[in-house]
C-alpha atoms as a PDB file:
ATOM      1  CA  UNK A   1      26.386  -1.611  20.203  1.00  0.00           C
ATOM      2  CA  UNK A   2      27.843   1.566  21.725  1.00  0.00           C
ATOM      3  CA  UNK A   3      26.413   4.611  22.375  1.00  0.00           C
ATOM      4  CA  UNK A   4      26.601   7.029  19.220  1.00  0.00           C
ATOM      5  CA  UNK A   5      29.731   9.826  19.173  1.00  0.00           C
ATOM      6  CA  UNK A   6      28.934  13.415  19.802  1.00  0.00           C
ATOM      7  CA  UNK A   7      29.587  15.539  16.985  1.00  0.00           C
ATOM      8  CA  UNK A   8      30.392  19.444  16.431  1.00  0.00           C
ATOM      9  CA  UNK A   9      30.203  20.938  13.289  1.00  0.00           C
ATOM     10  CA  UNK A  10      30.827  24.580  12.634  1.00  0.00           C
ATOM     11  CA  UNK A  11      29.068  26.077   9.483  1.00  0.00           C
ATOM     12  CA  UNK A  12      29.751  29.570   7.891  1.00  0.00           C
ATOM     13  CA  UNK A  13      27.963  31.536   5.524  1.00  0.00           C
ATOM     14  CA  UNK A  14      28.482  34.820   4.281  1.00  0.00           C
ATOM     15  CA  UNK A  15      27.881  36.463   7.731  1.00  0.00           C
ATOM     16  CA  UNK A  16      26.405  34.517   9.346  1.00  0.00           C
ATOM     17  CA  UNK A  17      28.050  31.340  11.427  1.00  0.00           C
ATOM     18  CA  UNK A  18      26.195  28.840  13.567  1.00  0.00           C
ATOM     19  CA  UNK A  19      27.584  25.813  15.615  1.00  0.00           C
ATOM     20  CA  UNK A  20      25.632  22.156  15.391  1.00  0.00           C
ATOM     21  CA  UNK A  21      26.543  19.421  18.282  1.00  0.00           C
ATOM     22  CA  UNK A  22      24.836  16.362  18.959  1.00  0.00           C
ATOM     23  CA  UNK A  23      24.865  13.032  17.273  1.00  0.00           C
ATOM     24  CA  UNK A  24      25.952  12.659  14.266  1.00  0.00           C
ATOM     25  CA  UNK A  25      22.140  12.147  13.169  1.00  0.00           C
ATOM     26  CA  UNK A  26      20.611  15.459  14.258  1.00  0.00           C
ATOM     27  CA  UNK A  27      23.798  17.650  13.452  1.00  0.00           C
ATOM     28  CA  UNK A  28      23.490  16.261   9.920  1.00  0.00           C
ATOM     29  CA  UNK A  29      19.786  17.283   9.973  1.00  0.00           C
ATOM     30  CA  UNK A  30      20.444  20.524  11.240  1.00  0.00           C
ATOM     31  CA  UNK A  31      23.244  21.116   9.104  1.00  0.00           C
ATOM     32  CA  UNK A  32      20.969  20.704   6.057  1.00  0.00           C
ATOM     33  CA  UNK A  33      17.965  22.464   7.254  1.00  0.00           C
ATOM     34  CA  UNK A  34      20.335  25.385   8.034  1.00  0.00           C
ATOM     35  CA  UNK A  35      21.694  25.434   4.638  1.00  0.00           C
ATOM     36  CA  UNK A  36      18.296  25.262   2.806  1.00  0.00           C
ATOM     37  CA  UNK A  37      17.228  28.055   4.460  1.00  0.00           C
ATOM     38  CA  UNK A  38      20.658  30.049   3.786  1.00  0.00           C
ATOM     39  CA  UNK A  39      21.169  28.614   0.136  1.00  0.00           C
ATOM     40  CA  UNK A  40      17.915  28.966  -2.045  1.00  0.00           C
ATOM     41  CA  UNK A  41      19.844  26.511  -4.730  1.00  0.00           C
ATOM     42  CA  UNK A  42      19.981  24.165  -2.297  1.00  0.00           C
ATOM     43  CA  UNK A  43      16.304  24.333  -1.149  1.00  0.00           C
ATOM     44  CA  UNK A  44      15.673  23.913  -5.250  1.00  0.00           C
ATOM     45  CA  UNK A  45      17.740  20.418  -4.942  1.00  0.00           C
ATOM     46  CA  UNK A  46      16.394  19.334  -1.964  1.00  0.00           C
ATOM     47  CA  UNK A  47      12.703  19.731  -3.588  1.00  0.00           C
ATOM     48  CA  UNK A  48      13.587  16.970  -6.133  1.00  0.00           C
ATOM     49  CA  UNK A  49      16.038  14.861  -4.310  1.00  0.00           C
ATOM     50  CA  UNK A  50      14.906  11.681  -2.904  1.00  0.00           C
ATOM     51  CA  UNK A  51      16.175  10.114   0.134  1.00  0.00           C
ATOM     52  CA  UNK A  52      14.871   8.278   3.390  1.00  0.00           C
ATOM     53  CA  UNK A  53      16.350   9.027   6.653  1.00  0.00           C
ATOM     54  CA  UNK A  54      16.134   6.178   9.749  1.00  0.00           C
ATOM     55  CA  UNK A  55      13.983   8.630  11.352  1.00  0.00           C
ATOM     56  CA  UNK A  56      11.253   8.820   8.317  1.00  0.00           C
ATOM     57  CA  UNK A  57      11.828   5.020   7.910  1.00  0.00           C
ATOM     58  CA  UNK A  58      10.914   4.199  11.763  1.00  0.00           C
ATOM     59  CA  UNK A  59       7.814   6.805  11.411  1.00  0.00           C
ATOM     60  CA  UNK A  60       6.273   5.354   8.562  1.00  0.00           C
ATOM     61  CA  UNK A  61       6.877   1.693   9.582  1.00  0.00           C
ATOM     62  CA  UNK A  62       6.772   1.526  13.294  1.00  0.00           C
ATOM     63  CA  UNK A  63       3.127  -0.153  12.837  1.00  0.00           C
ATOM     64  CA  UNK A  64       4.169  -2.363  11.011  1.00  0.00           C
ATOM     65  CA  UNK A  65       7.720  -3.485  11.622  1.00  0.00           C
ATOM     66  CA  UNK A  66       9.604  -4.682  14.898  1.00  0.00           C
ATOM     67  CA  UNK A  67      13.570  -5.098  16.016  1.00  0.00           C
ATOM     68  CA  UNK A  68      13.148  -7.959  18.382  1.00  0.00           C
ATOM     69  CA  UNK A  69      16.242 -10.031  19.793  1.00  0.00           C
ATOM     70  CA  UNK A  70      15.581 -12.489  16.770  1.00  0.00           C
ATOM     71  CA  UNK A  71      16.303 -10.057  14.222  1.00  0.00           C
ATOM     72  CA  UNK A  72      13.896  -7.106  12.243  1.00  0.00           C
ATOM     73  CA  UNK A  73      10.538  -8.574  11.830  1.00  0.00           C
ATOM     74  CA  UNK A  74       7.715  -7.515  10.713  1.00  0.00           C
ATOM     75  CA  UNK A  75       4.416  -7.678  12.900  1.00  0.00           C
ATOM     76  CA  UNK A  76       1.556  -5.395  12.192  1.00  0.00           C
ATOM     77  CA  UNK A  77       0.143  -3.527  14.470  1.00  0.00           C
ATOM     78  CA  UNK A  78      -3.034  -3.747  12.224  1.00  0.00           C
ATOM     79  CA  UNK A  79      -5.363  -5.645   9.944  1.00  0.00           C
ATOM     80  CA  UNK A  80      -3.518  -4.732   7.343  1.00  0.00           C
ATOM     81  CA  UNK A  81      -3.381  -7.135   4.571  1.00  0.00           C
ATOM     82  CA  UNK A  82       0.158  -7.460   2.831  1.00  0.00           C
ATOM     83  CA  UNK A  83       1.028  -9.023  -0.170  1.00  0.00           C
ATOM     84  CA  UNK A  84       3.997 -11.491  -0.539  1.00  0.00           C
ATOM     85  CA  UNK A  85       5.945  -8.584  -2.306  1.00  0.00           C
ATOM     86  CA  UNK A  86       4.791  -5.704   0.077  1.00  0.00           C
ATOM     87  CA  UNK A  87       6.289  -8.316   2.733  1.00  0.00           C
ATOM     88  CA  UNK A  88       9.557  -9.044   1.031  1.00  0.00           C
ATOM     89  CA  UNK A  89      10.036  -5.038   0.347  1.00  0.00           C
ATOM     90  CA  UNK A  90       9.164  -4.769   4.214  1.00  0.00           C
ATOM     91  CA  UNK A  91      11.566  -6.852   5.569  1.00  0.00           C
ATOM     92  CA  UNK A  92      14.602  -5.422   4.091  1.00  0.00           C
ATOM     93  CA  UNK A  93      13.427  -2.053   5.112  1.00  0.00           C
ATOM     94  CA  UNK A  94      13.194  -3.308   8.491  1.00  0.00           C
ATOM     95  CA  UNK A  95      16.720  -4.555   7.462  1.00  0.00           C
ATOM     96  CA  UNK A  96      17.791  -1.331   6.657  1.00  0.00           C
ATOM     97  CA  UNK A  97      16.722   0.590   9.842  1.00  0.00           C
ATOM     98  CA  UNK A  98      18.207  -2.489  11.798  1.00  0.00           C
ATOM     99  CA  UNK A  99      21.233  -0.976  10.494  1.00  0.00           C
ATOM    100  CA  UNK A 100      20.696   2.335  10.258  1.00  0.00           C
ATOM    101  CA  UNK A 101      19.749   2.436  13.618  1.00  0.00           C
ATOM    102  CA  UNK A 102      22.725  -0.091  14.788  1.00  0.00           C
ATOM    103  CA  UNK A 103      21.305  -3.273  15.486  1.00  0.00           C
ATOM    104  CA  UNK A 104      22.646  -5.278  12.902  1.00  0.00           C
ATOM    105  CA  UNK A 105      25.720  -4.821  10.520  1.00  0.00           C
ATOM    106  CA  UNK A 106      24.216  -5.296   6.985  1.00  0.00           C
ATOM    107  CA  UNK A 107      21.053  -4.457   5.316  1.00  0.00           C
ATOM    108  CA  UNK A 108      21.473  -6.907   2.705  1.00  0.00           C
ATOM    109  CA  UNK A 109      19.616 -10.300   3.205  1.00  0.00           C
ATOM    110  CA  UNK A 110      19.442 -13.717   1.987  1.00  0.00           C
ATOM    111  CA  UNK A 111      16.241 -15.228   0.477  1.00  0.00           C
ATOM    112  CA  UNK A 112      16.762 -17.572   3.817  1.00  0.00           C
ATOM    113  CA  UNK A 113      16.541 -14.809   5.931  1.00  0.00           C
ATOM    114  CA  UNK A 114      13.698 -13.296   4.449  1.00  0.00           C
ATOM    115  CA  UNK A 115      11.803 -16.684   4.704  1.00  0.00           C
ATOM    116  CA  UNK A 116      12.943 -17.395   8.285  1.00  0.00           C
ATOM    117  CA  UNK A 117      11.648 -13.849   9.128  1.00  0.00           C
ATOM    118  CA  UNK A 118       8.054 -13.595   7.277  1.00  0.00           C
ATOM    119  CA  UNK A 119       7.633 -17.919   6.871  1.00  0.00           C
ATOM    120  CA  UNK A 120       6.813 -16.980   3.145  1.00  0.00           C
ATOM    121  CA  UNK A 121       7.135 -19.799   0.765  1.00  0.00           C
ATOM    122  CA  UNK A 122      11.107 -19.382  -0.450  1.00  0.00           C
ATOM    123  CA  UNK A 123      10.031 -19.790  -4.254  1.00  0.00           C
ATOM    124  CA  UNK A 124       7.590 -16.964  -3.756  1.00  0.00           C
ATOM    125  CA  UNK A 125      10.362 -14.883  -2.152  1.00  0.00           C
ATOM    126  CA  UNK A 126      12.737 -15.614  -5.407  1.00  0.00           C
ATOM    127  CA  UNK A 127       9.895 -14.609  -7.423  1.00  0.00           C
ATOM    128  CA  UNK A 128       8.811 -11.593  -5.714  1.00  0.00           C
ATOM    129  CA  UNK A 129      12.661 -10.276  -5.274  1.00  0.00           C
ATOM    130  CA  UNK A 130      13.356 -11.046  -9.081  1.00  0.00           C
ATOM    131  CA  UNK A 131      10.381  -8.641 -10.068  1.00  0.00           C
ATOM    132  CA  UNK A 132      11.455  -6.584  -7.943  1.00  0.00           C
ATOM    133  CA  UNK A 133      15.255  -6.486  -9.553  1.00  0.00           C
ATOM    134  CA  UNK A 134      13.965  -6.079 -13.028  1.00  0.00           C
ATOM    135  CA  UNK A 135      12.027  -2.989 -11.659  1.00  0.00           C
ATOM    136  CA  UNK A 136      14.625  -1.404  -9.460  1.00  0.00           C
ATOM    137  CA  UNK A 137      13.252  -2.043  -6.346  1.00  0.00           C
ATOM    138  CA  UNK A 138      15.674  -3.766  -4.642  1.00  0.00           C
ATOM    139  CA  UNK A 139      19.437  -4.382  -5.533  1.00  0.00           C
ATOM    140  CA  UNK A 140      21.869  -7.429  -5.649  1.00  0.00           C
ATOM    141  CA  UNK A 141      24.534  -6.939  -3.054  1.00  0.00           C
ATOM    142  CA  UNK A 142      27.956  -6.095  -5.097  1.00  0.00           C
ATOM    143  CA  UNK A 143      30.224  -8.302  -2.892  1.00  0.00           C
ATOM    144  CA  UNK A 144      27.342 -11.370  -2.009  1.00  0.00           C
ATOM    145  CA  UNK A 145      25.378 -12.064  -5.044  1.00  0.00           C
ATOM    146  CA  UNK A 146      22.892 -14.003  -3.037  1.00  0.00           C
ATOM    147  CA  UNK A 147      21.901 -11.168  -0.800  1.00  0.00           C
ATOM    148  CA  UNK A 148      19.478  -8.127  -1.701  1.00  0.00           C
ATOM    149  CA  UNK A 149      18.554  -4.478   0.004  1.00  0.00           C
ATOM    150  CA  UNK A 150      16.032  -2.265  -0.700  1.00  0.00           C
ATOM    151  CA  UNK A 151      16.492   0.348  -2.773  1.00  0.00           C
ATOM    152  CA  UNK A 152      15.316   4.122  -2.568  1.00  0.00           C
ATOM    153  CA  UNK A 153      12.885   3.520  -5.285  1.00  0.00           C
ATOM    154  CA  UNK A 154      11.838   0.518  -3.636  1.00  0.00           C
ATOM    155  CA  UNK A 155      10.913   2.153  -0.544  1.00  0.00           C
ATOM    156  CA  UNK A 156       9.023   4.930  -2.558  1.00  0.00           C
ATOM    157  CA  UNK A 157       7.043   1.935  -4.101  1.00  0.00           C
ATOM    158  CA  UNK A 158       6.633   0.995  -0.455  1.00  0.00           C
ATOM    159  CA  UNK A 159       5.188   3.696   0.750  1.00  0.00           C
ATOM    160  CA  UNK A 160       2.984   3.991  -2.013  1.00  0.00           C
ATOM    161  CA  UNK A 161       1.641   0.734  -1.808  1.00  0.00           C
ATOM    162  CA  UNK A 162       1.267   0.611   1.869  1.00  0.00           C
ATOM    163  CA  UNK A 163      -0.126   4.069   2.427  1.00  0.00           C
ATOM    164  CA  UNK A 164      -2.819   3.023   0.082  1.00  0.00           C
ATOM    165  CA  UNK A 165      -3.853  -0.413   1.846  1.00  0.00           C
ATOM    166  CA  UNK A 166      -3.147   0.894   5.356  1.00  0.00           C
ATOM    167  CA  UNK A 167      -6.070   4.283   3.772  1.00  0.00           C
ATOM    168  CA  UNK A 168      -8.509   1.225   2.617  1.00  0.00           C
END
């Protein structure tokens, strides 16, 4: 993949007027932090808003999940014991940060993928990902039916669920 743009953004408020560069990643960051602190309505939003950066994703996963020349995997770090659904959730958020961070062009998988990746029986996998529709977890792509991503409830589940095992 190539190397990530440089970007410059110039941000005013009232009197006071700052300049961001950098990739597109950390001037977004600093953007917002900058207006939070500037903009108390903002810093009210951003209380309740829920969102997961790459960088939160790879610091709350990176024992857990690899991107290895065979695609996002998932290989624990740990003794950590996973359930088929923690697993399934897993692997698309390893999907996600594979994109996120580049490596691959879609976050969406197929239930073939997902077995390939975590050799979890591919009935179990239907299962597990229909629950997981019905609950909002994780979303049929739009334009492939047969493909799913996480969703940010899903990975708020996630962490949930794997803070408390990975606590145990």
């Amino acid at each position: 993949m190539s190397q990530p743009e440089n970007v410059s953004v110039s941000v005013t408020v009232g009197d006071v007027k700052v300049q961001f560069s950098g990739t597109a990643e950390s001037v977004m960051a600093s953007v917002f932090n900058f207006l939070s602190k500037q903009v108390p309505a903002m810093d009210l939003a951003k209380r309740i808003s829920l969102s997961y950066e790459v960088n939160e994703l790879v610091s709350k996963y990176a024992h857990l999940v690899k991107i290895t020349p065979e695609g996002p995997r998932i290989i624990p770090d740990s003794d950590v014991r996973l359930s088929d659904k923690d697993m399934v959730a897993l692997e698309l958020v390893v999907a996600r940060i594979a994109k996120d961070t580049g490596k691959t062009q879609d976050d969406a998988m197929q239930v073939s993928e997902i077995q390939s990746a975590t050799a979890l029986n591919p009935k179990s996998i239907s299962s597990r990902i229909s629950e997981m529709v019905k609950v909002g977890h994780v979303a049929r792509d739009e334009k492939e039916p047969g493909k799913y991503r996480i969703t940010t409830a899903g990975i708020h589940w996630l962490n949930s669920t794997v803070e408390k095992k990975v606590s145990r």
